[in-house]
PDB file of N, CA and C in Angstrom:
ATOM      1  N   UNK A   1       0.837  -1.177   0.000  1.00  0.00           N
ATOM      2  CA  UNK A   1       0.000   0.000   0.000  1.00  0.00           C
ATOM      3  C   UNK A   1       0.887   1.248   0.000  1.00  0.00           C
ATOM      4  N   UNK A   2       0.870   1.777  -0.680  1.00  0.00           N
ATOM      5  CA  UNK A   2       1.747   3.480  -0.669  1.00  0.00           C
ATOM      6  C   UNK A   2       0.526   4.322   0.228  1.00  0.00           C
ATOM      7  N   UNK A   3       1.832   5.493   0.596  1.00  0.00           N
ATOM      8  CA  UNK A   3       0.780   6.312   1.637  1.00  0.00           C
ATOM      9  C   UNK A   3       0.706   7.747   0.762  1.00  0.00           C
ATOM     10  N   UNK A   4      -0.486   8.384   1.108  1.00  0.00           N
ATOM     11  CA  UNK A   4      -0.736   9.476   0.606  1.00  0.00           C
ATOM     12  C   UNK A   4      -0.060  10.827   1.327  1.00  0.00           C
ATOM     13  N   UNK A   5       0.385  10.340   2.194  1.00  0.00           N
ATOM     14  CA  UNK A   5       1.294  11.522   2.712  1.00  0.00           C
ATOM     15  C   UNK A   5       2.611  11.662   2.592  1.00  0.00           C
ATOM     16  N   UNK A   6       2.762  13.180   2.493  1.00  0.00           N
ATOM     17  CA  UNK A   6       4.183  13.486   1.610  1.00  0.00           C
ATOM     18  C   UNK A   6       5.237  13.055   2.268  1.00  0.00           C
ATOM     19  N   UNK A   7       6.047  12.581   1.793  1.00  0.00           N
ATOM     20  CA  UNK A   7       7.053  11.874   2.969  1.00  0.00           C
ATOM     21  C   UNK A   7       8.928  13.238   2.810  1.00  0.00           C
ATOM     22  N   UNK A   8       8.949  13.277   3.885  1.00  0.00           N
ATOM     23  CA  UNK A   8      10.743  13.993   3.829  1.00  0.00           C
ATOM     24  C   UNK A   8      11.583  12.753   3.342  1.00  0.00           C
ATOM     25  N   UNK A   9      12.500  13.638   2.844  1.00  0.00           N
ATOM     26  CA  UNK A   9      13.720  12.917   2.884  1.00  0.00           C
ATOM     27  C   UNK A   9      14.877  14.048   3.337  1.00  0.00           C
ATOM     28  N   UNK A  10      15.664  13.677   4.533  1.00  0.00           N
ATOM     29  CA  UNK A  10      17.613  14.372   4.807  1.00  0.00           C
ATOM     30  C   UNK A  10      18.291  13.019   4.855  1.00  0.00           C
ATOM     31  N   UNK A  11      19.401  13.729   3.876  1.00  0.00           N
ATOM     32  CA  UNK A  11      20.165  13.024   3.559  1.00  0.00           C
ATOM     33  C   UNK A  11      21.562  13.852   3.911  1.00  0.00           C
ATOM     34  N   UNK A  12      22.533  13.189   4.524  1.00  0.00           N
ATOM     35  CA  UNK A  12      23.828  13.556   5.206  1.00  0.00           C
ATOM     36  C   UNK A  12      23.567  14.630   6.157  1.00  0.00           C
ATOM     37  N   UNK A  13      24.462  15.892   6.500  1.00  0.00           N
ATOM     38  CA  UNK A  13      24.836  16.627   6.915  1.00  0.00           C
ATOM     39  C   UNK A  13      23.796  18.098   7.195  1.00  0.00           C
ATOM     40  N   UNK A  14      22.596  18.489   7.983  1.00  0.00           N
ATOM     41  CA  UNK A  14      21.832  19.095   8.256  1.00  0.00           C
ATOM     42  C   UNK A  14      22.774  20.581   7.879  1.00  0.00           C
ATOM     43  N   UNK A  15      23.155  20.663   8.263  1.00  0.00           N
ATOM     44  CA  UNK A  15      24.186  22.305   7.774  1.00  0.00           C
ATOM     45  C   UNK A  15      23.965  22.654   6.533  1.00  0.00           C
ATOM     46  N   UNK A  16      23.402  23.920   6.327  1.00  0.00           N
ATOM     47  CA  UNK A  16      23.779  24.283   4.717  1.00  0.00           C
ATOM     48  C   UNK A  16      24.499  24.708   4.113  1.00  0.00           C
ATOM     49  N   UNK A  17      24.728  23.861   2.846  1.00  0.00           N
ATOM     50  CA  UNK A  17      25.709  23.819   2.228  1.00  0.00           C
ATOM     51  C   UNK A  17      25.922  25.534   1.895  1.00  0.00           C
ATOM     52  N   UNK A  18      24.787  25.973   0.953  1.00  0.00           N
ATOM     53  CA  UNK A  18      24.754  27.320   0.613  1.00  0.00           C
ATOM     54  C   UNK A  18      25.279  28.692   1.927  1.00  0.00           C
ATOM     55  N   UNK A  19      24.873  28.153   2.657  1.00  0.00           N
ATOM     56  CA  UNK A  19      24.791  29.204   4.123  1.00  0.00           C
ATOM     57  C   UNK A  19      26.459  28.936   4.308  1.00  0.00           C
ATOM     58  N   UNK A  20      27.541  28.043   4.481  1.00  0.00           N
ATOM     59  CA  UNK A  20      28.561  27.575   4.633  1.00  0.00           C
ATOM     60  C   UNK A  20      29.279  28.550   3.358  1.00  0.00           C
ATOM     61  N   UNK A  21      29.078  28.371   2.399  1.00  0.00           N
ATOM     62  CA  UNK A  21      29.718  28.444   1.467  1.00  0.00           C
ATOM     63  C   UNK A  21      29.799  30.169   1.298  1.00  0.00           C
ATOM     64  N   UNK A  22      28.617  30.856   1.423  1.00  0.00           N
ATOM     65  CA  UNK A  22      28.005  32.367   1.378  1.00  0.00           C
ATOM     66  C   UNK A  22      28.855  32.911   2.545  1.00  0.00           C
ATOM     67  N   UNK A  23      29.118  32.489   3.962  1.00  0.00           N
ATOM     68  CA  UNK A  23      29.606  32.544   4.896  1.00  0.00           C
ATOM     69  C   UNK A  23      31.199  33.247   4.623  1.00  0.00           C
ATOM     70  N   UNK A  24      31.926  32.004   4.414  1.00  0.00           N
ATOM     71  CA  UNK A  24      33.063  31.645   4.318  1.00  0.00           C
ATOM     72  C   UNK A  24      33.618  32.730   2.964  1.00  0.00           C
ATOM     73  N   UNK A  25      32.734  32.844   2.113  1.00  0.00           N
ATOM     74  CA  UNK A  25      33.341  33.639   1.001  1.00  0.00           C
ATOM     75  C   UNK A  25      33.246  35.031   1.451  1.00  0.00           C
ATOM     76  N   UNK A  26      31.908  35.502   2.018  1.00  0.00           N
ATOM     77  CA  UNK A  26      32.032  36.867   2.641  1.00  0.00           C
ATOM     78  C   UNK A  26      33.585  37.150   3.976  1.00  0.00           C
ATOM     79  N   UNK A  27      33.524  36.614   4.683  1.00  0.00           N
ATOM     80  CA  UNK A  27      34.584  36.231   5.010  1.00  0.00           C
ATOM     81  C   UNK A  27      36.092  36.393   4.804  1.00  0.00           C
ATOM     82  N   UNK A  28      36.154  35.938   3.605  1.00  0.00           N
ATOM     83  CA  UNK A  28      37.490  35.686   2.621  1.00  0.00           C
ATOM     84  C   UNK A  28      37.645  37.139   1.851  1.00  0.00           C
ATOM     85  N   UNK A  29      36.319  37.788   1.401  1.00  0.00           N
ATOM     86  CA  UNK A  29      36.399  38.991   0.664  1.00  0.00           C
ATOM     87  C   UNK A  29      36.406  40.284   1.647  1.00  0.00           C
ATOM     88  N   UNK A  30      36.104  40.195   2.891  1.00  0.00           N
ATOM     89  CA  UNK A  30      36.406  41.116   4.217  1.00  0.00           C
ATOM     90  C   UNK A  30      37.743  41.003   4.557  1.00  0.00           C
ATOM     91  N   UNK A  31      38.655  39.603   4.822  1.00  0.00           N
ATOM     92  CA  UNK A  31      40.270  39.448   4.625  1.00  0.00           C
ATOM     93  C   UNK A  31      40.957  40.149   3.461  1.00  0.00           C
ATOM     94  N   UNK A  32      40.438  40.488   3.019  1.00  0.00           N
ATOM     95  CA  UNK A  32      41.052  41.286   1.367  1.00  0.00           C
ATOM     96  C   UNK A  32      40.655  42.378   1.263  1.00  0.00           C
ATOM     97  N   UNK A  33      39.384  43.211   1.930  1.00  0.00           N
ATOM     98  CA  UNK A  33      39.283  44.428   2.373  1.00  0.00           C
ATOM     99  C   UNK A  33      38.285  44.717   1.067  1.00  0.00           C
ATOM    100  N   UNK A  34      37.811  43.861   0.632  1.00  0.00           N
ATOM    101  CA  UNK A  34      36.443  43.957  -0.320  1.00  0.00           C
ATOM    102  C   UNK A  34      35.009  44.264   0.645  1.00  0.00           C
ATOM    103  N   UNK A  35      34.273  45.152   0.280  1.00  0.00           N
ATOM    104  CA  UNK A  35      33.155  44.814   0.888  1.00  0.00           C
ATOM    105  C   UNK A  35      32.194  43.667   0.639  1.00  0.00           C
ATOM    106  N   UNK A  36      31.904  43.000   0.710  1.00  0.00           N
ATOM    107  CA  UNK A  36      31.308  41.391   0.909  1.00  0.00           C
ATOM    108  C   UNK A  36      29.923  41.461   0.150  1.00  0.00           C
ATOM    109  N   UNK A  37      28.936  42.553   0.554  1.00  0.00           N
ATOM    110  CA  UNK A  37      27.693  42.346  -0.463  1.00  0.00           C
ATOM    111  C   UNK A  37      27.384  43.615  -1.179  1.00  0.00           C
ATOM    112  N   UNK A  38      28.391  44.150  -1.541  1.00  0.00           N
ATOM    113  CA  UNK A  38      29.008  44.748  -3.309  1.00  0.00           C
ATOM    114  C   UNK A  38      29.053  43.873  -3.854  1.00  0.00           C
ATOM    115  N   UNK A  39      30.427  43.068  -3.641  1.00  0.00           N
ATOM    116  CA  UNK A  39      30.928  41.815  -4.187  1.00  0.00           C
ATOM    117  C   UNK A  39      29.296  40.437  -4.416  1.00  0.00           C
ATOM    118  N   UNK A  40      28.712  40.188  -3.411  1.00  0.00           N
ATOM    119  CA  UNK A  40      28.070  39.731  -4.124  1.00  0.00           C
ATOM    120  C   UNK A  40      27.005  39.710  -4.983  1.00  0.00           C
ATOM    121  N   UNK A  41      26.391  41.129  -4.760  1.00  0.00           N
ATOM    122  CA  UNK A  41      25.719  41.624  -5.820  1.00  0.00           C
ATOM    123  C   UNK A  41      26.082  41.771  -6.912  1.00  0.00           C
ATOM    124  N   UNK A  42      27.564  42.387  -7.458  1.00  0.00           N
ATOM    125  CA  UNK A  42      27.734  41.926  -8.433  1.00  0.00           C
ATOM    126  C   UNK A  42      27.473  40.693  -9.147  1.00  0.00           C
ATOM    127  N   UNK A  43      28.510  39.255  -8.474  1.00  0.00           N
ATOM    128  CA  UNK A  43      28.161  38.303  -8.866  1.00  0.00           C
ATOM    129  C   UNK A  43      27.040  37.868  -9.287  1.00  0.00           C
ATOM    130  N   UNK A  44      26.081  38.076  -8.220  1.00  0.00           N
ATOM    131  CA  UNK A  44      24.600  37.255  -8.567  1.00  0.00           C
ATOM    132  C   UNK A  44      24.435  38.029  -9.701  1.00  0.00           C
ATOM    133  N   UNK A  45      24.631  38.985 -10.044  1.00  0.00           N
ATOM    134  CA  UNK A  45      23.505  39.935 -10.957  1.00  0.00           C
ATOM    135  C   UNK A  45      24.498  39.733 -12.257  1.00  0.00           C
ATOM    136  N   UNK A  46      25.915  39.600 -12.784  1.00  0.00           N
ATOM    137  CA  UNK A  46      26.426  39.357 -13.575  1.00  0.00           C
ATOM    138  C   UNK A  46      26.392  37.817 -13.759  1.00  0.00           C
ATOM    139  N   UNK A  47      27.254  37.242 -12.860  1.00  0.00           N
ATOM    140  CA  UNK A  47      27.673  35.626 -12.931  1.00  0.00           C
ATOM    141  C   UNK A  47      28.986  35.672 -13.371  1.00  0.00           C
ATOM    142  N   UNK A  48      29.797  37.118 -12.941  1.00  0.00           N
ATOM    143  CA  UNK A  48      31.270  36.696 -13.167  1.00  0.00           C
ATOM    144  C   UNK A  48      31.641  36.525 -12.008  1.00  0.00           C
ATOM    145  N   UNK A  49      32.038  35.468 -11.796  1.00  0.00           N
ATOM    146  CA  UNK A  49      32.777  35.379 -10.722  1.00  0.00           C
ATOM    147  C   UNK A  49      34.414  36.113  -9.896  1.00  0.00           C
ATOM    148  N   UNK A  50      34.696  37.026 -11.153  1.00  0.00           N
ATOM    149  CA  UNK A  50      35.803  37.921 -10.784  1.00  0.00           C
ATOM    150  C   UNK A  50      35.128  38.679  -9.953  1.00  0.00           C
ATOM    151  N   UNK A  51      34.099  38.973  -9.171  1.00  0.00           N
ATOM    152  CA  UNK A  51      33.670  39.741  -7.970  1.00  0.00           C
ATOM    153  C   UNK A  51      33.773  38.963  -6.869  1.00  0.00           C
ATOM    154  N   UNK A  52      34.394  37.819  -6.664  1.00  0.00           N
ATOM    155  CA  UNK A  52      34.228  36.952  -5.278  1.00  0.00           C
ATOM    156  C   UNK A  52      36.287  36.513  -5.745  1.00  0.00           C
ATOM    157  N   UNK A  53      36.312  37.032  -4.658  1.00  0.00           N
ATOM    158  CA  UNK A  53      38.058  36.594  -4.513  1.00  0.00           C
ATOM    159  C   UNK A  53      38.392  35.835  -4.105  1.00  0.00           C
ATOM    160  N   UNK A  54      39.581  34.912  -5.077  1.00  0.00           N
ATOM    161  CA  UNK A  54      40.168  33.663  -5.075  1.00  0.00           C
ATOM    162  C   UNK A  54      40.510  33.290  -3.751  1.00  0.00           C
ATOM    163  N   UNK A  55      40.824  34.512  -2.937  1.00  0.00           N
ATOM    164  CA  UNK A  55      41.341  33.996  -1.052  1.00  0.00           C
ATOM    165  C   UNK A  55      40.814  33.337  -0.672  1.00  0.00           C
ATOM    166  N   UNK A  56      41.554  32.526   0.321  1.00  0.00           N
ATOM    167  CA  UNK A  56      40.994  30.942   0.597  1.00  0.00           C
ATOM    168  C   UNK A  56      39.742  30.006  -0.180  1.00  0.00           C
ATOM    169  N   UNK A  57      40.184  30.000  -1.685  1.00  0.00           N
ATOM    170  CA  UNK A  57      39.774  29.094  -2.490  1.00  0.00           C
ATOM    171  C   UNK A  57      38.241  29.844  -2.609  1.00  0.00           C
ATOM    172  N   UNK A  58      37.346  30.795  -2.174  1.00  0.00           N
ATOM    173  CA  UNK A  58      36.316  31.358  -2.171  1.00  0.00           C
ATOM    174  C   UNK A  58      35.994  31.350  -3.593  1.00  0.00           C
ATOM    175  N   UNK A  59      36.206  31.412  -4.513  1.00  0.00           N
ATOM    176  CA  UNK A  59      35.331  31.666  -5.580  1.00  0.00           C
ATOM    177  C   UNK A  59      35.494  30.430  -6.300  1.00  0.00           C
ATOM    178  N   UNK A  60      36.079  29.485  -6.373  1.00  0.00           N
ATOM    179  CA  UNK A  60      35.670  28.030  -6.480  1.00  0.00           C
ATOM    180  C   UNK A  60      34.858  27.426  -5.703  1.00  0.00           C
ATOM    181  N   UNK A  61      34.773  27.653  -4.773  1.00  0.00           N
ATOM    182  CA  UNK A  61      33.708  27.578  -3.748  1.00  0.00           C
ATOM    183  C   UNK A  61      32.175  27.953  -4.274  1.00  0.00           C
ATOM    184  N   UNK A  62      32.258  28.806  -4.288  1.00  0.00           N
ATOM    185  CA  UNK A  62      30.863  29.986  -4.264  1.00  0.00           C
ATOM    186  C   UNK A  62      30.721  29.749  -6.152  1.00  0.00           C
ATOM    187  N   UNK A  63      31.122  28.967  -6.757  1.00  0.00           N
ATOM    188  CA  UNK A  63      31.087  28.893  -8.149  1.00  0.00           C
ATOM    189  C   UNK A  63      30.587  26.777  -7.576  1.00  0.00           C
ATOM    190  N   UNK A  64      30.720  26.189  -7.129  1.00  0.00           N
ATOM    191  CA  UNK A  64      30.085  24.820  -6.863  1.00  0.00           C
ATOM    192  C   UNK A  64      28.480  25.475  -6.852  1.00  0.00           C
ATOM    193  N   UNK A  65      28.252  26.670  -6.662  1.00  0.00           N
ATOM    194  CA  UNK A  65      26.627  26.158  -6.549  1.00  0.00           C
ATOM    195  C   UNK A  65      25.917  27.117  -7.770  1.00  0.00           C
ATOM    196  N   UNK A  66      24.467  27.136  -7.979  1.00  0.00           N
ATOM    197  CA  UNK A  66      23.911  27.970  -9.157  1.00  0.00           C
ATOM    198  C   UNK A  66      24.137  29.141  -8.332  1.00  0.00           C
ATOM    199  N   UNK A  67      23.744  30.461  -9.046  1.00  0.00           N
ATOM    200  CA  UNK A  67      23.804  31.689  -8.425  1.00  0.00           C
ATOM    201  C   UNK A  67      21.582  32.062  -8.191  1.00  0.00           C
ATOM    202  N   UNK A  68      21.317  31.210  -8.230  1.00  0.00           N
ATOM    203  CA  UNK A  68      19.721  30.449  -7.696  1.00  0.00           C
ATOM    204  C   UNK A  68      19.655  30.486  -6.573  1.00  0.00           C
ATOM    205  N   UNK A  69      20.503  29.081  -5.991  1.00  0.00           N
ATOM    206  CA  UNK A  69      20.572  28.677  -5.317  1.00  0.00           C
ATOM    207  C   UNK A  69      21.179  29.454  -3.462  1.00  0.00           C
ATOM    208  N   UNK A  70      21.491  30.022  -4.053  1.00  0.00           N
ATOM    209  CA  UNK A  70      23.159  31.522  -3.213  1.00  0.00           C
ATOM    210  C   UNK A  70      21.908  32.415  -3.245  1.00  0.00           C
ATOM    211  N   UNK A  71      20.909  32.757  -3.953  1.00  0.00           N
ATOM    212  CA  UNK A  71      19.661  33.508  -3.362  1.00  0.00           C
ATOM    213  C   UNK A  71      18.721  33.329  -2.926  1.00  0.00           C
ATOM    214  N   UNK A  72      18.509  31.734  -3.380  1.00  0.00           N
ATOM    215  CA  UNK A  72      17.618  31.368  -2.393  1.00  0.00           C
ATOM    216  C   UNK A  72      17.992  30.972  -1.062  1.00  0.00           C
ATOM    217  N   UNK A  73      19.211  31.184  -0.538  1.00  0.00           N
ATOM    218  CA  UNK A  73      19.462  31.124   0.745  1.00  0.00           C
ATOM    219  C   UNK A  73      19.417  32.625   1.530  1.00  0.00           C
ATOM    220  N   UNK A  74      20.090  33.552   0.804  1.00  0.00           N
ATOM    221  CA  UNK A  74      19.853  34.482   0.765  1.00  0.00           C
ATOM    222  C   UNK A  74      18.596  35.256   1.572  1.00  0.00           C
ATOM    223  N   UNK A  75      17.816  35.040   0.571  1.00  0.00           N
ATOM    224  CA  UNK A  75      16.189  34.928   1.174  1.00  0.00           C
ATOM    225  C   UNK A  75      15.876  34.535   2.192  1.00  0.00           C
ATOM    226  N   UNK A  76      16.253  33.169   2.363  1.00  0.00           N
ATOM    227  CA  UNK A  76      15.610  31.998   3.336  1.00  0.00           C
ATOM    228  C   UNK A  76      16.088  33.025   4.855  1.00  0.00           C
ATOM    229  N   UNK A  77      17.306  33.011   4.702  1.00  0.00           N
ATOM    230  CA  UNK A  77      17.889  33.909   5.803  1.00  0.00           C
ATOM    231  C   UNK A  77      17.280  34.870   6.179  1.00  0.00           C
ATOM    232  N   UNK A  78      17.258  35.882   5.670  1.00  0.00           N
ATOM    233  CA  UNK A  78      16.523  37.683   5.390  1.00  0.00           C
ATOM    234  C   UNK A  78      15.324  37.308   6.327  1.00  0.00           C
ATOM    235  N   UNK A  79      14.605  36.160   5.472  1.00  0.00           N
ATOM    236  CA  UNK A  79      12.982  36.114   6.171  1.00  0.00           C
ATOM    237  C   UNK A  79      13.047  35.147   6.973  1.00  0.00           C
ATOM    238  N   UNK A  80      13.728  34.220   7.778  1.00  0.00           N
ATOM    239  CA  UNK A  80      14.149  33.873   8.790  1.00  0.00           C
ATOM    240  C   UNK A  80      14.498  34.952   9.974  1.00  0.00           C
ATOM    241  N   UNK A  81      15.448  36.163   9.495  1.00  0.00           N
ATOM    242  CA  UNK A  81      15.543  36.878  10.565  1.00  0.00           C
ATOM    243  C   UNK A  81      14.678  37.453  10.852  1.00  0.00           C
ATOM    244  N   UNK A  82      13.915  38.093   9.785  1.00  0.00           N
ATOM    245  CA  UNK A  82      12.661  39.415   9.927  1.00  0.00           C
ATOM    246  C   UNK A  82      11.275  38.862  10.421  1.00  0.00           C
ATOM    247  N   UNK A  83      11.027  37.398  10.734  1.00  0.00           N
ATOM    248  CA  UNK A  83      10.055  36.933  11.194  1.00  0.00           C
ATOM    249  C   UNK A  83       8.999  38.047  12.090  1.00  0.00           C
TER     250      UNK A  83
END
């Protein structure tokens, strides 16, 4: 019998990946004396990634995910805090 209710699935590591990654690159671009969401406004809104600096591997990083995805956390956050 299958059930009609929607079932979850987590799989590995509860931490988000996106939130980790957004973190760590702001981070890396404050060590370099960039302001952090200049820098990523650019990015999201271009998709060059020459606005997120190579320091500590950050823009290989922050280039593993869509630039979707990096706003929809974005969001999730914003309206998480502003509850």
């Amino acid at each position: 019998m299958v059930s009609e209710e929607t079932m979850m699935f987590k799989f590995g590591n509860d931490e988000n990946k996106a939130a980790t990654i957004i973190r760590n690159a702001c981070q890396a671009m404050e060590e370099k004396g960039y302001n952090p969401i200049n820098q990523l406004v650019g990015y999201l809104l271009s998709g060059d990634p020459a606005y997120v600096t190579s320091h500590n591997d950050a823009r290989s990083q922050i280039r593993k995910l869509e630039r979707d995805e990096l706003l929809e956390e974005l969001v999730r956050a914003y309206l998480e805090k502003n509850k």
